[in-house]
N, C-alpha and C. Protein backbone atom coordinates (compact mmCIF):
# COMPACT_ATOMS: atom_id res chain seq x y z
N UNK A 1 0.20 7.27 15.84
CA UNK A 1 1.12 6.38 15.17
C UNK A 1 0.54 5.86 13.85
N UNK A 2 -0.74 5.67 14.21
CA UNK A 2 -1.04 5.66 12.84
C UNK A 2 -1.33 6.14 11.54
N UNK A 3 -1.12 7.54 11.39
CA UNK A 3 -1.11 8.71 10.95
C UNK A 3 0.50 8.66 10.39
N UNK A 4 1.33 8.29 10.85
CA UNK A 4 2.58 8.19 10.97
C UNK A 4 2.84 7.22 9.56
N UNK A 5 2.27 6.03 10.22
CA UNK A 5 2.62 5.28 9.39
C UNK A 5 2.01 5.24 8.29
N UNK A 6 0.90 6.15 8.05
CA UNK A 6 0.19 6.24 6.87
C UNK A 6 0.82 6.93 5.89
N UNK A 7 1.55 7.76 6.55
CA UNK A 7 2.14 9.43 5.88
C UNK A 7 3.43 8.15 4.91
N UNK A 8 3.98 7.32 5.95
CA UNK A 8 5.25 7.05 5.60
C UNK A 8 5.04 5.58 4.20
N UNK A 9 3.81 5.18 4.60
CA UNK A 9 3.18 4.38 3.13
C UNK A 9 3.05 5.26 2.09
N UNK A 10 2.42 6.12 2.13
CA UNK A 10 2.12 7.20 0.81
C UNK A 10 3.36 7.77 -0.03
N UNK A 11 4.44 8.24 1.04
CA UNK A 11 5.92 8.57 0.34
C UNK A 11 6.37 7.53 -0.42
N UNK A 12 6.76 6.17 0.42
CA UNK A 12 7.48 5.55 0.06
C UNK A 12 6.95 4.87 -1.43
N UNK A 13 5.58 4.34 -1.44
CA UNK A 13 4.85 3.90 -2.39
C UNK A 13 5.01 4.40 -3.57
N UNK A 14 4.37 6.22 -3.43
CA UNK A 14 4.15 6.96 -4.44
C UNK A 14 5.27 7.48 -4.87
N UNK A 15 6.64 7.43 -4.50
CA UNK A 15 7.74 7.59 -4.91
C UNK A 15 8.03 6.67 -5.67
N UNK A 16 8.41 5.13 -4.88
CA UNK A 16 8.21 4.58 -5.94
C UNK A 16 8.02 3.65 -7.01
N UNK A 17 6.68 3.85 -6.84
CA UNK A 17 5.82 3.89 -8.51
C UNK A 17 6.24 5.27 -9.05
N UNK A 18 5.94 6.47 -8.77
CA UNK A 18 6.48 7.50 -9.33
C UNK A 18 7.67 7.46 -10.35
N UNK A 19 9.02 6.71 -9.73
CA UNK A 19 10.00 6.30 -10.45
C UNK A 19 9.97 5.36 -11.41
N UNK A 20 9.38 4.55 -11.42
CA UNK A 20 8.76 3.52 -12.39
C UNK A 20 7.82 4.12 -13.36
N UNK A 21 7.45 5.24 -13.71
CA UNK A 21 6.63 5.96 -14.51
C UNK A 21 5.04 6.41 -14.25
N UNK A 22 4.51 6.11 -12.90
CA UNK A 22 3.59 6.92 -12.48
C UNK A 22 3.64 8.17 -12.25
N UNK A 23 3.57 9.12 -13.11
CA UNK A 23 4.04 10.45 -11.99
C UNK A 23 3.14 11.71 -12.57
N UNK A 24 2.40 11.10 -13.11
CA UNK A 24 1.53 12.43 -14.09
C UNK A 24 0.86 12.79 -12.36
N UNK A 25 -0.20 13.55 -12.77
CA UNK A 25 -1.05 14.48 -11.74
C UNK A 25 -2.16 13.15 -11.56
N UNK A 26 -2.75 12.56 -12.20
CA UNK A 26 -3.78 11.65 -12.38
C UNK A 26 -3.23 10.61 -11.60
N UNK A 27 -1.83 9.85 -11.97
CA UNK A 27 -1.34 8.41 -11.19
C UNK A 27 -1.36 8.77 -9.87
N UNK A 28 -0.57 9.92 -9.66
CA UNK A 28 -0.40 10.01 -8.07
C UNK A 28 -1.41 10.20 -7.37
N UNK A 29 -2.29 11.16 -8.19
CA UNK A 29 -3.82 11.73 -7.36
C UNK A 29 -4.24 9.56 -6.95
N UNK A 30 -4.23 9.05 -7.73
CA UNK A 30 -5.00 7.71 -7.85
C UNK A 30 -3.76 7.08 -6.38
N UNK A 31 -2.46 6.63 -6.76
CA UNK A 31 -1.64 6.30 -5.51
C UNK A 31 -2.11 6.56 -4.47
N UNK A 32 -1.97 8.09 -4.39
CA UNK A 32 -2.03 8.60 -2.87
C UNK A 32 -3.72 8.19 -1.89
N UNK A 33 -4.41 8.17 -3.20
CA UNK A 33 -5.66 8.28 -2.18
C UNK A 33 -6.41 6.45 -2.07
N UNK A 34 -5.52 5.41 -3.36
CA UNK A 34 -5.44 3.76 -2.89
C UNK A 34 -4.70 3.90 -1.31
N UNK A 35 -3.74 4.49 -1.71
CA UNK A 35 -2.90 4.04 -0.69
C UNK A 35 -3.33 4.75 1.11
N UNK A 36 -3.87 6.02 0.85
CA UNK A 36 -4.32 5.81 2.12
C UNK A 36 -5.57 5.47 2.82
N UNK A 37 -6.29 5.06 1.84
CA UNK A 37 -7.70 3.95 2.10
C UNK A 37 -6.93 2.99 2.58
N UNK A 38 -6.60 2.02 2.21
CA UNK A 38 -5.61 0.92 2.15
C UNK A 38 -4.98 0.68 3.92
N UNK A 39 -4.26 1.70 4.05
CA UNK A 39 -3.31 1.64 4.69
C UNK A 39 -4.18 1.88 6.10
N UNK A 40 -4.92 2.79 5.98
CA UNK A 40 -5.55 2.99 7.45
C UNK A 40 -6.93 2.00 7.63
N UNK A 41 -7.15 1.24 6.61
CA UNK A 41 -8.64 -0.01 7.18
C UNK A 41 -7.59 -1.02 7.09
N UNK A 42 -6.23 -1.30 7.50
CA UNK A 42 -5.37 -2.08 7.54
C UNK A 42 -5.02 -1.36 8.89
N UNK A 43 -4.57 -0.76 9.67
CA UNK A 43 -4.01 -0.26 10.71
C UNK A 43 -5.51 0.07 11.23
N UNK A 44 -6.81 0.13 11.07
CA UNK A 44 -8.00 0.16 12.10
C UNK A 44 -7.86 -1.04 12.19
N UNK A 45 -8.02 -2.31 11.21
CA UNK A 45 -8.68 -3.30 11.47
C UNK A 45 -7.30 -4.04 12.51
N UNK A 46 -6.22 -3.77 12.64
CA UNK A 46 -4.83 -4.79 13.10
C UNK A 46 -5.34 -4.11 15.13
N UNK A 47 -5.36 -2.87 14.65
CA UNK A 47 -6.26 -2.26 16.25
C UNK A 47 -7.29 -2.59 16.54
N UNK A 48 -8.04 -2.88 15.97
CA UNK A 48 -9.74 -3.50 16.73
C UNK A 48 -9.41 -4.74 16.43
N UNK A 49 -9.41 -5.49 15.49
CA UNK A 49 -9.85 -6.93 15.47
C UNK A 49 -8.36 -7.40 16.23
N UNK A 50 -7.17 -7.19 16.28
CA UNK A 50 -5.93 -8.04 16.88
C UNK A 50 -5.37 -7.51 18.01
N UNK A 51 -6.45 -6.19 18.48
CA UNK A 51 -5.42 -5.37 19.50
C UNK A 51 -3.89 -5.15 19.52
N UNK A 52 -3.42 -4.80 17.85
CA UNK A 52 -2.50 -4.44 17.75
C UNK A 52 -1.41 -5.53 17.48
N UNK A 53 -1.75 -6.69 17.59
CA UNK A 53 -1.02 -8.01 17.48
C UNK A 53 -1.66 -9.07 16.39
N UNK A 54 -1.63 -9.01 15.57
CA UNK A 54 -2.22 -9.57 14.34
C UNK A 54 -1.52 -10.65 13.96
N UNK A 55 -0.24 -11.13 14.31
CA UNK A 55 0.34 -12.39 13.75
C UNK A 55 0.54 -13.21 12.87
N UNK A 56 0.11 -13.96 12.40
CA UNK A 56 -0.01 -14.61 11.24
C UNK A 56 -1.06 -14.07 9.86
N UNK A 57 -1.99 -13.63 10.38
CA UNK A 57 -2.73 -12.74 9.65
C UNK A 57 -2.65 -11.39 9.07
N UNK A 58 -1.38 -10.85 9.44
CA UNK A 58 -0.93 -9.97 8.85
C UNK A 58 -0.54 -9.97 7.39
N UNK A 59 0.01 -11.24 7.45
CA UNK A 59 0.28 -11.79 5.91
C UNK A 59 -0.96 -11.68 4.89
N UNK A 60 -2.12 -12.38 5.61
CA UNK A 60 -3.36 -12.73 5.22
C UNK A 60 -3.56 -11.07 4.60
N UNK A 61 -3.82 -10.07 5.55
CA UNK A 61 -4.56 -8.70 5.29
C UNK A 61 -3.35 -8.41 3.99
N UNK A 62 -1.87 -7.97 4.02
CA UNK A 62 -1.21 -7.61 3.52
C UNK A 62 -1.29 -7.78 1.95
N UNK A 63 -1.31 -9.51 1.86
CA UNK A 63 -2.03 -9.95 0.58
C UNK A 63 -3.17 -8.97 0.18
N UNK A 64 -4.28 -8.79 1.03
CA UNK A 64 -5.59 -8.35 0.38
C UNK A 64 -5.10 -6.77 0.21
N UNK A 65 -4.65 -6.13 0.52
CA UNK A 65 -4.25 -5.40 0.50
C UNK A 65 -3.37 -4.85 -0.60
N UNK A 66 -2.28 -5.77 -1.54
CA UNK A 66 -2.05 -5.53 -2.35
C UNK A 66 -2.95 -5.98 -3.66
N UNK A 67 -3.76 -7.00 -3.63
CA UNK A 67 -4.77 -7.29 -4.47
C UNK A 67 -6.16 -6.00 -4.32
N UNK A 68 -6.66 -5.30 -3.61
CA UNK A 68 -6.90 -4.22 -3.88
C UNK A 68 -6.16 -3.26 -4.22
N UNK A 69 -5.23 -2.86 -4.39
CA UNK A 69 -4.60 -1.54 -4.72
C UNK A 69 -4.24 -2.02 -6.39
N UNK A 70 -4.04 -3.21 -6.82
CA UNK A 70 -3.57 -3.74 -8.11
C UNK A 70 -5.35 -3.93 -8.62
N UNK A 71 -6.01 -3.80 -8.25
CA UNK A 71 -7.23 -3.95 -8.53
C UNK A 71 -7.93 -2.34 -8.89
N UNK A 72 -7.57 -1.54 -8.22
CA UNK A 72 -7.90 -0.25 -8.44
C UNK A 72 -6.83 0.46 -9.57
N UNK A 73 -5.99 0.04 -9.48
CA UNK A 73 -4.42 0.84 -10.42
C UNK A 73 -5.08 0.16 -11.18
N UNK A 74 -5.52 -1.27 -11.44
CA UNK A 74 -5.48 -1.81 -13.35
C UNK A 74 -6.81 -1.32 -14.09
N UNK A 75 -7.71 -0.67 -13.37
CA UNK A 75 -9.02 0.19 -13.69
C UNK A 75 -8.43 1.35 -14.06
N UNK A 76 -7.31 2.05 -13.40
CA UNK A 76 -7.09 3.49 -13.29
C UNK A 76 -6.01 3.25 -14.83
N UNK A 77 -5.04 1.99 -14.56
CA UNK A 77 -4.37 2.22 -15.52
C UNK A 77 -3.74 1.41 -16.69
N UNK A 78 -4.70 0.36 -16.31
CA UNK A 78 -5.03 -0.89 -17.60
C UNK A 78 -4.24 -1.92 -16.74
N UNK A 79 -4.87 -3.54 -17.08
CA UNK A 79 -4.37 -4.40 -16.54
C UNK A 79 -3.03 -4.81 -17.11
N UNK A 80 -2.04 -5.23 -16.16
CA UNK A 80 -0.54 -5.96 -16.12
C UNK A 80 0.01 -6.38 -15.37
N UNK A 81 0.66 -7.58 -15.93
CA UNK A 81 1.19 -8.16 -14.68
C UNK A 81 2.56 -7.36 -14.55
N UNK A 82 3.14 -6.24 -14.93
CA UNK A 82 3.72 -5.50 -14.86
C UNK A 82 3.53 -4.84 -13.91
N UNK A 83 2.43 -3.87 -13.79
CA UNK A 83 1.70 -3.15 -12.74
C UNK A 83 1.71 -3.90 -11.64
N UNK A 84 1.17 -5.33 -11.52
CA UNK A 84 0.60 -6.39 -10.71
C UNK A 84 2.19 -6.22 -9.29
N UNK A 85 3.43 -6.71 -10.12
CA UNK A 85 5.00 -6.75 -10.01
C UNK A 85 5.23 -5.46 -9.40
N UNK A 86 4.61 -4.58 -9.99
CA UNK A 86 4.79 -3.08 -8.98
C UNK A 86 4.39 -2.60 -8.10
N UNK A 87 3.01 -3.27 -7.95
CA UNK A 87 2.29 -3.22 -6.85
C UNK A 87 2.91 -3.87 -5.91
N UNK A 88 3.46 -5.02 -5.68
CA UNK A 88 3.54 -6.02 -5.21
C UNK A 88 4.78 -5.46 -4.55
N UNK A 89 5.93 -5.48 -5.34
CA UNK A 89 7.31 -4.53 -4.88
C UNK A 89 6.83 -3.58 -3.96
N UNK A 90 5.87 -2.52 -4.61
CA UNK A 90 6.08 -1.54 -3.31
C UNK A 90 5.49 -1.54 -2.19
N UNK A 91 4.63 -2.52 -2.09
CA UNK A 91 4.01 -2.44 -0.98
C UNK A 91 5.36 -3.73 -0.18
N UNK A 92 5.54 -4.50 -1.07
CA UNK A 92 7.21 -4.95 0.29
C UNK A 92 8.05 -3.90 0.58
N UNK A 93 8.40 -3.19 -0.20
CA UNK A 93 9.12 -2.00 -0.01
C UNK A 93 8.73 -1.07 1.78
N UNK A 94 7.38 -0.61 1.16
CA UNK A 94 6.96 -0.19 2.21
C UNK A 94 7.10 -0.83 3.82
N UNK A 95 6.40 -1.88 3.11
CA UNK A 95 6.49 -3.56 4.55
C UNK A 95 7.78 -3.34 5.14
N UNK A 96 8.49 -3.36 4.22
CA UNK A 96 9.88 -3.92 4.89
C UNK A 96 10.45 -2.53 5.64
N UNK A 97 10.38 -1.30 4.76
CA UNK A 97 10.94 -0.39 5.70
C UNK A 97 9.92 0.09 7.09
N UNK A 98 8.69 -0.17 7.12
CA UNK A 98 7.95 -0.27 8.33
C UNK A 98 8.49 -1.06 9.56
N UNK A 99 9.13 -2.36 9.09
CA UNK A 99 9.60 -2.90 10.42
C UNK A 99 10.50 -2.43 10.86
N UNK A 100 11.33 -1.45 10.16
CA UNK A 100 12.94 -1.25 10.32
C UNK A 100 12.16 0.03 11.42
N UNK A 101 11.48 0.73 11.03
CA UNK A 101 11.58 2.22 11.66
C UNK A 101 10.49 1.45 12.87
N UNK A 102 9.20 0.78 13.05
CA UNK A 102 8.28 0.57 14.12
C UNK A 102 8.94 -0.84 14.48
């Protein structure tokens, strides 16, 4: 499942930012491989440290979670709070269609 949900962060993400103007060979190579660092020491740590029930702290990780990936994109592709706004979107994006399907 968690493989699952990794696959289904990487689409949704790298699509899109993709649509928003990431889409050279370089942005996505950079997306795909934030995003599945990201996504799976977020789905180890919700399995070991919460046994799968993380609660209120989900918020907590989710935050850090988009502050690393906006932390790696503004190295990869200059700082903005533009970028910052995109980051931020897609990883709700993602969030939100995660609850719908798990």
């Amino acid at each position: 499942m968690i493989f699952v949900a990794c696959l289904l962060t990487v689409v949704i993400e790298g699509a899109f930012l993709a649509v928003l103007g990431y889409r050279s060979r370089y942005a996505l190579t950079v997306i795909v491989c934030v995003n599945v660092v990201t996504n799976l020491l977020l789905n180890l740590c919700i399995q070991l440290l919460f046994r799968g029930a993380p609660g209120a702290w989900l918020y907590l990780m989710e935050a850090l979670v988009v502050a690393a990936e906006y932390a790696v994109y503004a190295v990869a592709f200059g700082k903005s709070w533009k970028l910052f706004a995109f980051t931020l979107a897609a990883n709700c994006l993602s969030y939100g269609i995660g609850l719908l399907i798990f």
